[in-house]
Protein backbone atom coordinates (compact mmCIF):
# COMPACT_ATOMS: atom_id res chain seq x y z
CA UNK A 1 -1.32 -16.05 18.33
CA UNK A 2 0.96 -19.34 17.19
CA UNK A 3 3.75 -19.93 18.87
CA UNK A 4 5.92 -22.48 17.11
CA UNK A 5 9.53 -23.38 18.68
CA UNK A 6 12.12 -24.33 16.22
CA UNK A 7 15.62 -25.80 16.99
CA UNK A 8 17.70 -25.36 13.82
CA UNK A 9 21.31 -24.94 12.94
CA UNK A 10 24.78 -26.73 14.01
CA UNK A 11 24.05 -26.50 17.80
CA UNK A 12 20.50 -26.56 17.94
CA UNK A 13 20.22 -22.51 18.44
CA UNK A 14 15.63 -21.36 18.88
CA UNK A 15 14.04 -19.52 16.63
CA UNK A 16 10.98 -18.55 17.44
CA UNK A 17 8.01 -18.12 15.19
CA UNK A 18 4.95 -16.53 16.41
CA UNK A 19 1.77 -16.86 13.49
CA UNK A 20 -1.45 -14.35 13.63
CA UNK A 21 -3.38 -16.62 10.78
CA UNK A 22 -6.44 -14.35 11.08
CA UNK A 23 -4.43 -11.43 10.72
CA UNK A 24 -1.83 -13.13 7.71
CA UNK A 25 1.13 -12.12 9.31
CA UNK A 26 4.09 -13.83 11.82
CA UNK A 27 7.03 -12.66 13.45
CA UNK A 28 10.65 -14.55 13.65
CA UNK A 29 12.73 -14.12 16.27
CA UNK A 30 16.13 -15.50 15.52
CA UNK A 31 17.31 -17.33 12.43
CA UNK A 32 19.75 -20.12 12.98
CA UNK A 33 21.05 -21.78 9.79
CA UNK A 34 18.50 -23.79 7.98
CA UNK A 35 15.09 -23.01 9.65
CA UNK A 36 13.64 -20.60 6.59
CA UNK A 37 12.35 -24.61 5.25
CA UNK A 38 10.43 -24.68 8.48
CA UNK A 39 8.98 -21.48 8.39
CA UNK A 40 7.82 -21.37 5.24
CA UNK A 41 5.82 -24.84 5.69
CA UNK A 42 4.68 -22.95 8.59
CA UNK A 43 3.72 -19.79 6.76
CA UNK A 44 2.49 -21.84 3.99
CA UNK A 45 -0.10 -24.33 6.60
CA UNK A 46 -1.44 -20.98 8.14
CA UNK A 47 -1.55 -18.69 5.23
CA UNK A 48 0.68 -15.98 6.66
CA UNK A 49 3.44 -14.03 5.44
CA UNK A 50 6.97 -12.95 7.31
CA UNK A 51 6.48 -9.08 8.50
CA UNK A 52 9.17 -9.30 10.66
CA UNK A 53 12.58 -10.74 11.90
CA UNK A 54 13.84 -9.68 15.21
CA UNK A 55 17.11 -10.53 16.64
CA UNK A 56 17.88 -11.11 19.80
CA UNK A 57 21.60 -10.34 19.32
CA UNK A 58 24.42 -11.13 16.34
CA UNK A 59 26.34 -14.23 17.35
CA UNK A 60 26.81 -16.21 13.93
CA UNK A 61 24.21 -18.86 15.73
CA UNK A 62 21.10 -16.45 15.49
CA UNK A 63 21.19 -14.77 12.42
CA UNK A 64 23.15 -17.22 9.97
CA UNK A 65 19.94 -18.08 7.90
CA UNK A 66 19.30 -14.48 8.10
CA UNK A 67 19.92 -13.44 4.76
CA UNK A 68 18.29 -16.32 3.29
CA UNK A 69 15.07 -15.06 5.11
CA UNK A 70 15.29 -11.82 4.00
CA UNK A 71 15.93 -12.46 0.10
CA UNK A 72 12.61 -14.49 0.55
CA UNK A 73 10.32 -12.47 2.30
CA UNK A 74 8.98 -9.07 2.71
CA UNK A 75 10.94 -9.15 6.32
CA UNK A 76 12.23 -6.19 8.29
CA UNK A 77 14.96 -6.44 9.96
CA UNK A 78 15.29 -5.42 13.76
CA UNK A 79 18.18 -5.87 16.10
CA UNK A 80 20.62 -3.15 18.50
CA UNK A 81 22.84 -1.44 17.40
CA UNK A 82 25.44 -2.38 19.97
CA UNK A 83 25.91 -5.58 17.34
CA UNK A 84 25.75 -3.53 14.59
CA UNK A 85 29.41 -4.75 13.51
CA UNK A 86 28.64 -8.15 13.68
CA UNK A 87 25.26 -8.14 11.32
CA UNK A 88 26.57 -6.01 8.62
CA UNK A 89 30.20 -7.21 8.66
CA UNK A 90 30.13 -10.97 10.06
CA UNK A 91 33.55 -11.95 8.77
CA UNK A 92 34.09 -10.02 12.22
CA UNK A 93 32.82 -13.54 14.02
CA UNK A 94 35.04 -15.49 11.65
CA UNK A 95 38.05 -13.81 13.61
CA UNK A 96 37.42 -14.65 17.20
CA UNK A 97 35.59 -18.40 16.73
CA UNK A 98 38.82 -18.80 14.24
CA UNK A 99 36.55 -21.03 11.39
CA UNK A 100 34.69 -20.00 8.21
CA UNK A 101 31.25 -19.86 9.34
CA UNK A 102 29.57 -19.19 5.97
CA UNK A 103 27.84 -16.01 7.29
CA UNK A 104 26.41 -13.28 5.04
CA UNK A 105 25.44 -9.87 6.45
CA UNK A 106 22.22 -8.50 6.60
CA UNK A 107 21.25 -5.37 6.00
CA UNK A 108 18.86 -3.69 9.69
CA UNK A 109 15.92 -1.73 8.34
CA UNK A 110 15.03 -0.28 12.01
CA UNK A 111 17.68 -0.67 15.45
CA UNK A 112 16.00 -0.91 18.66
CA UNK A 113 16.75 0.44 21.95
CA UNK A 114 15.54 0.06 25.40
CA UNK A 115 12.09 0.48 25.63
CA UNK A 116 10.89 0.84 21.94
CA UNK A 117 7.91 -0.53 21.84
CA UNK A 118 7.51 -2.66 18.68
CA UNK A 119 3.67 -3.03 17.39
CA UNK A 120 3.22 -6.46 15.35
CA UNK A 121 0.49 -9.55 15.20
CA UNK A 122 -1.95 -7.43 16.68
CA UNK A 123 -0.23 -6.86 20.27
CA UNK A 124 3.12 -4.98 21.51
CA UNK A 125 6.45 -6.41 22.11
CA UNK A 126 8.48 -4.61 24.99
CA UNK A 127 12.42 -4.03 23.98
CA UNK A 128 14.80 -4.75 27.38
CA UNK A 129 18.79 -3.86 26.25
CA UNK A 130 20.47 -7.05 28.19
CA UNK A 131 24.16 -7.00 27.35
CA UNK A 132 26.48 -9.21 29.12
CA UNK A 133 26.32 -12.29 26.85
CA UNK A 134 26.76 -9.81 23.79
CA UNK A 135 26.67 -5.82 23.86
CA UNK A 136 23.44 -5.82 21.60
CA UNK A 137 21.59 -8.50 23.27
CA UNK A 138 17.49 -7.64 23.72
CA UNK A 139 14.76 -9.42 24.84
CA UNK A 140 11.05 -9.06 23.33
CA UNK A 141 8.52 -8.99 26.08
CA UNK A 142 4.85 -9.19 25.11
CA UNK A 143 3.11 -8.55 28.33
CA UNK A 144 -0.16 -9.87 26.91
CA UNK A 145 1.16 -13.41 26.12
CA UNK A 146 3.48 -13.07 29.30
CA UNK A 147 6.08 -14.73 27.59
CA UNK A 148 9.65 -13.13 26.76
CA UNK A 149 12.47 -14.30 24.18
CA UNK A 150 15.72 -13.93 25.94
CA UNK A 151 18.01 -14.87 23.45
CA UNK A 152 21.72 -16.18 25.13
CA UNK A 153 20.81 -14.17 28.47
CA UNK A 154 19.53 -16.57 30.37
CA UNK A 155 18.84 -20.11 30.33
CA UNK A 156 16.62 -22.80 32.16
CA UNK A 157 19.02 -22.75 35.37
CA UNK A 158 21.85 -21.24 33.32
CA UNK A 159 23.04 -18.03 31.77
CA UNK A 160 25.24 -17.13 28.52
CA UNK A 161 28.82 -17.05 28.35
CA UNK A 162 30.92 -14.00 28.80
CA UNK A 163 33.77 -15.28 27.78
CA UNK A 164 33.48 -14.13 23.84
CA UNK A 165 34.86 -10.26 23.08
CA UNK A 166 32.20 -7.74 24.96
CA UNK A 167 31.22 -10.45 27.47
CA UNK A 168 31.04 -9.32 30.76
CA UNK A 169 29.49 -11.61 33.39
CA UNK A 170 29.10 -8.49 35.74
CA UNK A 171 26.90 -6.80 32.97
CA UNK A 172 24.99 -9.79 32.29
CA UNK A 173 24.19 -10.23 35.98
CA UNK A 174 22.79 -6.76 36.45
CA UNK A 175 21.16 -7.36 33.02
CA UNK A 176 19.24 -10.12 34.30
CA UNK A 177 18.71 -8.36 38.07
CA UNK A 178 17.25 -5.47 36.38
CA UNK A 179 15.29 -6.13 33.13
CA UNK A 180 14.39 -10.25 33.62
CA UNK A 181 13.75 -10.41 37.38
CA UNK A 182 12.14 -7.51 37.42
CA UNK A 183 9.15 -9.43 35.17
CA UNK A 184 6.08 -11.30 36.67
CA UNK A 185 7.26 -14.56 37.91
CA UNK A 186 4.59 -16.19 36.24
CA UNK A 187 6.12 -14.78 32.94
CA UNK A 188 7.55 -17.89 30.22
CA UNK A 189 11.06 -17.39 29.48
CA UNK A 190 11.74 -18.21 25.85
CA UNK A 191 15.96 -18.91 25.32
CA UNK A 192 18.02 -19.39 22.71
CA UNK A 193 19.08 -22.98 23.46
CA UNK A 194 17.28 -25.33 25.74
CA UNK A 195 13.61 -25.78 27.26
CA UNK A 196 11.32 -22.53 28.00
CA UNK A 197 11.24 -21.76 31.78
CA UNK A 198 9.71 -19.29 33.67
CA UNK A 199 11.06 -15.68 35.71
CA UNK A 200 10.13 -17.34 39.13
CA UNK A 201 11.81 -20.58 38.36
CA UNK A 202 15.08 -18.82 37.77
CA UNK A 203 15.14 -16.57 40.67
CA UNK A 204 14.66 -19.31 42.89
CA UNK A 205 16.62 -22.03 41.60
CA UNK A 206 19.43 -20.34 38.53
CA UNK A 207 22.71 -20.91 40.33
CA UNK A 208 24.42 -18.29 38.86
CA UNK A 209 21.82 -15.27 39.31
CA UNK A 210 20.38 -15.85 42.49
CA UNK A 211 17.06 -13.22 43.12
């Protein structure tokens, strides 16, 4: 498996492509605005083709190329329902961050829950429900890569803000307590902004989730 780390978007937001070329397919996880041209050089290089996109939760950052993905590739769509309202019905976002964000809805073929157990590139990705940041934020753990894509949860000596409606910094810390700390600490911790870290890193040194 590929694992190919791509920045896109007005504030630099991580998608994250993972590429199976002897299998043909790859995964997305996240889809800030502008990184389907990156993808599909990627897809293109390594003769693969989109199966899946995976989000880690609906703020306008992580799923604004979205819909552009979709209308391109054969794509389904996974993400909690908790966010539900903002995928399908985005000018919800428009209200609370008070600009025209040029978001288009996109339509969830299957909604995950905690501990679904989601079968692609050959391996399984483990579904943890980590609100706090957002009430449908998950995090994809494949055990056999021991990596795990956070989304806004957690950060390299940081965590997401609860200030936006159905924040809760209470939720978020028992959210990380319970479904990130309870990982290997030699488990990679993929975010949606920054560098990768690791589950033992943050325990020991994250200054707002101490283990």
């Amino acid at each position: 498996m590929n694992l190919h780390v791509l920045p896109a978007g007005p504030i630099q937001t991580n998608a994250y492509l993972l590429t199976a070329p002897e299998r043909g397919e790859a995964v997305l996880i996240d889809a800030p605005q502008g990184v389907w041209v990156e993808v599909a050089e990627i897809l293109h290089t390594e003769k693969c083709r989109l199966t899946e996109l995976w989000f880690t939760h609906g703020h306008w950052d992580h799923m604004q190329g979205g819909a552009e993905i979709v209308r391109a590739t054969v794509a389904r769509v996974s993400a909690h329902a908790d966010d539900r309202v903002l995928i399908e019905t985005p000018e919800v976002m428009k209200k609370f961050m008070g600009e025209d964000l040029g978001l288009e809805a996109v339509k969830v073929d299957r909604w995950v829950t905690q501990g679904d157990q989601l079968a692609a590139l050959g391996t399984v990705a483990e579904v943890r429900h980590v609100p706090g940041h957002c009430p449908g934020s998950v995090m994809f753990y494949f055990a056999a890569m021991k990596g795990a894509f956070v989304g806004d949860a957690i950060f390299q000596r940081s965590v997401g803000r609860t200030d936006l409606p159905g924040g809760s910094f209470a939720l978020l810390e028992k959210s990380i307590r319970e479904q990130i700390y309870t990982l290997p600490n030699d488990t990679t911790v993929y975010p949606g902004h920054g560098p990768a870290t690791t589950v033992g890193a943050e325990k020991t040194d994250n200054p707002y989730v101490h283990n």
